[in-house]
Protein backbone atom coordinates (compact mmCIF):
# COMPACT_ATOMS: atom_id res chain seq x y z
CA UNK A 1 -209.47 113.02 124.16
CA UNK A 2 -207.95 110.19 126.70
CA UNK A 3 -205.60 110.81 129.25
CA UNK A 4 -202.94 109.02 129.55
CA UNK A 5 -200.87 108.44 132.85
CA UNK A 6 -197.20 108.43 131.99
CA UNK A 7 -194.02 107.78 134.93
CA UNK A 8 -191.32 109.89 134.27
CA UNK A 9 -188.06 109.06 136.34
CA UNK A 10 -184.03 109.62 135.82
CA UNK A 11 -181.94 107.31 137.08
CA UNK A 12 -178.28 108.00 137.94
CA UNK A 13 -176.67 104.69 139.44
CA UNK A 14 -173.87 104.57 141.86
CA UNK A 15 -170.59 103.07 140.44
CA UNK A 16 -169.60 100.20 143.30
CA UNK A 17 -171.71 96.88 142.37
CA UNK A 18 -173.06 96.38 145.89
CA UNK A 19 -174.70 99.79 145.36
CA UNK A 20 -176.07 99.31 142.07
CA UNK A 21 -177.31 96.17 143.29
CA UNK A 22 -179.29 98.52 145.79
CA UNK A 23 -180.68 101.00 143.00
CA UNK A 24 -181.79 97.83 140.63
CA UNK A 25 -183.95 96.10 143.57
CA UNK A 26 -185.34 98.98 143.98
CA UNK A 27 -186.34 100.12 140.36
CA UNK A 28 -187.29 96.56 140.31
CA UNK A 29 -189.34 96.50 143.42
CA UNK A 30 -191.56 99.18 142.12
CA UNK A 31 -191.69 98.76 138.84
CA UNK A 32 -193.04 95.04 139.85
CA UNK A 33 -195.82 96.65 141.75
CA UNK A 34 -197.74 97.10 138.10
CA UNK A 35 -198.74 100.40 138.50
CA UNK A 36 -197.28 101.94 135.80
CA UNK A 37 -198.01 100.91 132.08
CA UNK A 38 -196.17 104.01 130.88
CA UNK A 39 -192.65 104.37 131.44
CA UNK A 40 -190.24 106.41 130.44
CA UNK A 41 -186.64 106.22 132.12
CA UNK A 42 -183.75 108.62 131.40
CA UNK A 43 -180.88 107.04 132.89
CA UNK A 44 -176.86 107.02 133.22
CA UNK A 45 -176.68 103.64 134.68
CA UNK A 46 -173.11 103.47 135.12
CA UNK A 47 -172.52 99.94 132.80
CA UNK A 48 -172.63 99.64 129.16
CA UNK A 49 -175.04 96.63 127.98
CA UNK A 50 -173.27 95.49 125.14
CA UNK A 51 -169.94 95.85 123.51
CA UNK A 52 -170.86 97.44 120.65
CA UNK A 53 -172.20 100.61 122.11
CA UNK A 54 -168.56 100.98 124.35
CA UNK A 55 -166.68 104.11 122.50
CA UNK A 56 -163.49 104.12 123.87
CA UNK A 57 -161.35 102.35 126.33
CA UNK A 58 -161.79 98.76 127.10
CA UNK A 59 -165.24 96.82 127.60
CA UNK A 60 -165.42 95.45 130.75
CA UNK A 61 -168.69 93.47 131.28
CA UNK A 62 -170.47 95.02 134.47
CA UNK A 63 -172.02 91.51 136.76
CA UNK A 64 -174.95 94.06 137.13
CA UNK A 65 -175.83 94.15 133.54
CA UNK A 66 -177.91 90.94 133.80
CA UNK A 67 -179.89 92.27 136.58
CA UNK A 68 -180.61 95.34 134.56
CA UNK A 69 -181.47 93.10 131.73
CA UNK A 70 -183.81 90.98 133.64
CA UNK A 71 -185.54 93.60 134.83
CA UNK A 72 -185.64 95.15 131.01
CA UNK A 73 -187.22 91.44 129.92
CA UNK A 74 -189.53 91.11 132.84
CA UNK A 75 -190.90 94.67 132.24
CA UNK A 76 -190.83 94.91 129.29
CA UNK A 77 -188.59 98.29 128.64
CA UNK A 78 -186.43 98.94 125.72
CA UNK A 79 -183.24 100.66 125.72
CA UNK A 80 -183.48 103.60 123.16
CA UNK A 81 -180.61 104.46 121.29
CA UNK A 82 -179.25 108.18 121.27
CA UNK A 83 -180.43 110.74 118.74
CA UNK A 84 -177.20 112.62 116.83
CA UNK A 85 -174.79 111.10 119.33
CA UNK A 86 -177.09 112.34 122.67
């Protein structure tokens, strides 16, 4: 039997840019630190990555999306889409 190490965070980010700017260098900051092969993230990041998962009202592209991308690329997470709508 192995044991695996996993990291098991939610993330709620703050609505103002300046502040999410805050939240991504610091997800960012320690996910760079290479610790942590397994990563799991539950997350209402406050921005909607693309346009097609936007229900409802207008899409307004967040400037913090591309950090949150970037840091997606760089470590290598995946955004997982909901199960039945959750």
């Amino acid at each position: 039997m192995t044991k695996e190490i996993y990291w098991i965070s939610n993330v709620y980010a703050p609505n103002h840019y300046r502040d999410k700017e805050v939240c991504w260098n610091t997800l960012k900051n320690y996910l760079s630190q290479g610790q942590n092969n397994n990563i799991i993230i539950g997350d209402d990041f406050n921005l909607v990555l693309n346009a097609e998962k936007k229900f409802g009202g207008k899409y307004h592209a967040d400037p913090s999306r591309k950090i949150v991308e970037t840091i997606m690329d760089t470590c290598n997470l995946m955004d997982m889409p909901p199960s039945n709508g959750k």
